[in-house]
Structures are given as C-alpha cells and as structure tokens.
Protein backbone atom coordinates (compact mmCIF):
# COMPACT_ATOMS: atom_id res chain seq x y z
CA UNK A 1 10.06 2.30 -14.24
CA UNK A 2 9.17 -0.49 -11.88
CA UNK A 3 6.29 -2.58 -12.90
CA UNK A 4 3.16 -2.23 -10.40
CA UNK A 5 2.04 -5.66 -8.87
CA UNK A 6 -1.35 -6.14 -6.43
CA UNK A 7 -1.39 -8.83 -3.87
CA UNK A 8 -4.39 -10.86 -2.55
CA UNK A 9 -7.20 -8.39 -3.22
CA UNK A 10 -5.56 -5.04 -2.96
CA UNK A 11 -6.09 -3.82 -6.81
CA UNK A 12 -10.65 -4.69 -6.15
CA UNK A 13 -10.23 -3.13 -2.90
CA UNK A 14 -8.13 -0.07 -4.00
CA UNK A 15 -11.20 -0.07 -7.12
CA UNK A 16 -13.76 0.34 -5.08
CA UNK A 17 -12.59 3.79 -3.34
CA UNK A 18 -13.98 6.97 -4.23
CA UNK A 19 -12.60 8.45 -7.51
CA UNK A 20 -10.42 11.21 -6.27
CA UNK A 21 -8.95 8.91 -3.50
CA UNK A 22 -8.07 6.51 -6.26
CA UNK A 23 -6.49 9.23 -8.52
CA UNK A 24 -4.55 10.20 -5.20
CA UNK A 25 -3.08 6.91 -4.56
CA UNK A 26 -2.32 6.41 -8.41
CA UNK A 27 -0.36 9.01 -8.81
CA UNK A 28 1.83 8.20 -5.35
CA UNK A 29 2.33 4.57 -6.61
CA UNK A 30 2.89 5.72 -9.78
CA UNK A 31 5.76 8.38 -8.29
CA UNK A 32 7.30 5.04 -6.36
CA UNK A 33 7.49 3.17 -9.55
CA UNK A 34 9.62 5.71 -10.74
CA UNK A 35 11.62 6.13 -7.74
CA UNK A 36 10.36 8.74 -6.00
CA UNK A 37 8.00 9.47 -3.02
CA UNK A 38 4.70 11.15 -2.77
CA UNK A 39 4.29 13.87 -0.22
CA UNK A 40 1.74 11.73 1.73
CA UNK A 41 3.35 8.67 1.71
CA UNK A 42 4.43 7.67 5.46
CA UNK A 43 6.53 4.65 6.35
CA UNK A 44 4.04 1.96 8.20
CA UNK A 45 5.77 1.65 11.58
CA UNK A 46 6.62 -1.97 12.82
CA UNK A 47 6.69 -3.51 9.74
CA UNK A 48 9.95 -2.73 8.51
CA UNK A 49 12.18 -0.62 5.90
CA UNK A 50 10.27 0.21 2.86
CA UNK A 51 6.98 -0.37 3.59
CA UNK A 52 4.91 3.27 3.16
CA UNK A 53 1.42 4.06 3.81
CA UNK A 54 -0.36 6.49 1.89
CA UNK A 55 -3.87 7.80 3.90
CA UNK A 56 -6.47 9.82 2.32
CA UNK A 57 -9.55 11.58 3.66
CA UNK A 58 -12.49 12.21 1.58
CA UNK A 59 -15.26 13.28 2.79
CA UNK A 60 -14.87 12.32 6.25
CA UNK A 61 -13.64 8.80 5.97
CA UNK A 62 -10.66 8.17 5.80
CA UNK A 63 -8.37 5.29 3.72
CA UNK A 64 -5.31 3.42 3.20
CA UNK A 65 -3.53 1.99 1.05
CA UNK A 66 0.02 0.14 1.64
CA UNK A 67 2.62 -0.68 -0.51
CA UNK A 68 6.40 -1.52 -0.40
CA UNK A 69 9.20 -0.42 -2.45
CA UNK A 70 11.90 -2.24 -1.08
CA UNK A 71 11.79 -5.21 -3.09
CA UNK A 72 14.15 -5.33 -6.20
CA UNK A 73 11.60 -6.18 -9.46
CA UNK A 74 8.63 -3.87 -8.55
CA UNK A 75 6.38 -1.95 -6.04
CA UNK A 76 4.15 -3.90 -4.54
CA UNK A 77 0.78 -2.83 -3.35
CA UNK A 78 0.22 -4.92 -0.10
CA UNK A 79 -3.22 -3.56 1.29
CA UNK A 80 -6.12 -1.39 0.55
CA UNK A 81 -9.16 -0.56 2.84
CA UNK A 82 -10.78 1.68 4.96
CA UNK A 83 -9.87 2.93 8.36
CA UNK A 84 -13.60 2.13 10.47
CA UNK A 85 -12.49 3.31 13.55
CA UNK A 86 -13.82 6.93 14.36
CA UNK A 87 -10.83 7.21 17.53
CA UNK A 88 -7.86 6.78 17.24
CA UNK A 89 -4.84 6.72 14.56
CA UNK A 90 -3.21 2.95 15.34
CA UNK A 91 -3.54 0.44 12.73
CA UNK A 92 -5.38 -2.79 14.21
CA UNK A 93 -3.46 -5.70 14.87
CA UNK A 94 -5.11 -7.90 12.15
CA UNK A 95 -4.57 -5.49 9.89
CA UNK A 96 -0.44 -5.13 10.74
CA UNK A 97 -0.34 -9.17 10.66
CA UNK A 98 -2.37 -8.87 6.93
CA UNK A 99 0.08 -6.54 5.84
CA UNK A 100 3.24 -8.41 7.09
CA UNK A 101 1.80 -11.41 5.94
CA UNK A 102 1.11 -10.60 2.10
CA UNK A 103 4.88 -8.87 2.98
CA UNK A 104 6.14 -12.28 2.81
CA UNK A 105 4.10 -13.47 -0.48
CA UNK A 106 5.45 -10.28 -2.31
CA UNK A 107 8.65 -11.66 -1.92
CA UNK A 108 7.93 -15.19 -3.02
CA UNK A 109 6.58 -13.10 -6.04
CA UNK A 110 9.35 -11.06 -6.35
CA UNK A 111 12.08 -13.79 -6.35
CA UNK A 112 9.97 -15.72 -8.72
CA UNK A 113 10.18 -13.13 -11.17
CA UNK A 114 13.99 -13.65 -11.50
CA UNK A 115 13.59 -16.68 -13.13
C-alpha cells in the first residue's frame, strides 16, 4: 500500500468538507493507495497522465478533490476545495495552474523520499 501524502493545504481543506463527502473521498484515495480506482474518480484533463479528480455533490454543492497516482513512492493529494461556480463544469484557470503547480512540488517530494 502506497503511503498517502497532502500538499500545501489539501489535508485542512479536504477536513473541512462535510462528513459524508470526506468518507467519499477517503475511501477513493484509500482504493488508489492500493492500486485501484474508485468509480468516481475522473482523470483532470490538461494536466497530464495520472492526475484524477474525484467530485462529490452533497447537498447541492458540489466538491473536489485532486490527487495523482503516477508518482512512484505514494499518492499524492494535490487539491481540495469547492466548486463556487453555479454554471458551468470547467475548472478555473487558477485553479488548473494550483494544481499543476503543487504537481511539480509532489515530485520534489517524491524524489526526496528516495534518499
């Protein structure tokens, strides 16, 4: 089993969602720790091989949290927030460059961890 490893502020964010969101996403990192993939987990488009998305709805909001599994020593949970826009399904800009950005720091972390 992979080890599970927050970046920036992902694990406070991800702590402050609703209860049954939180059990949602637990149990689909917890499947890509193991190797497998949740049933709601959706690749995050234009960021590249690996990265997945999983999106809940509860009680008419909705949020995401993104992680990558492509990285050798462990899955790495990249972002966690709400979706505040009430039209349409695109992720903003700022939050693509976020993700890509603490991308790049999970795999400082990760080749760190060979050492």
């Amino acid at each position: 089993m992979k080890p599970l490893i927050f970046v920036a502020d992902s694990h406070r964010a991800l702590l402050e969602f609703p209860k049954a969101v939180q059990q949602q996403v637990g149990f689909a990192l917890y499947q890509a720790q193991m190797g497998g993939k949740h049933i709601e987990a959706k690749p995050l488009k234009n960021v590249g091989a690996g990265v997945l998305e999983v999106v809940s709805d509860h009680r008419g909001d909705t949020f995401r949290t993104v992680y990558t599994v492509k990285l050798e020593k462990a899955v790495y949970v990249l972002h966690a927030f709400q979706k505040k826009s009430k039209h349409g399904i695109a992720t903003p800009k700022s939050v693509m460059d976020l993700v890509k950005q603490r991308l790049q720091r999970a795999s400082e972390i990760d080749r760190e961890r060979e050492k």
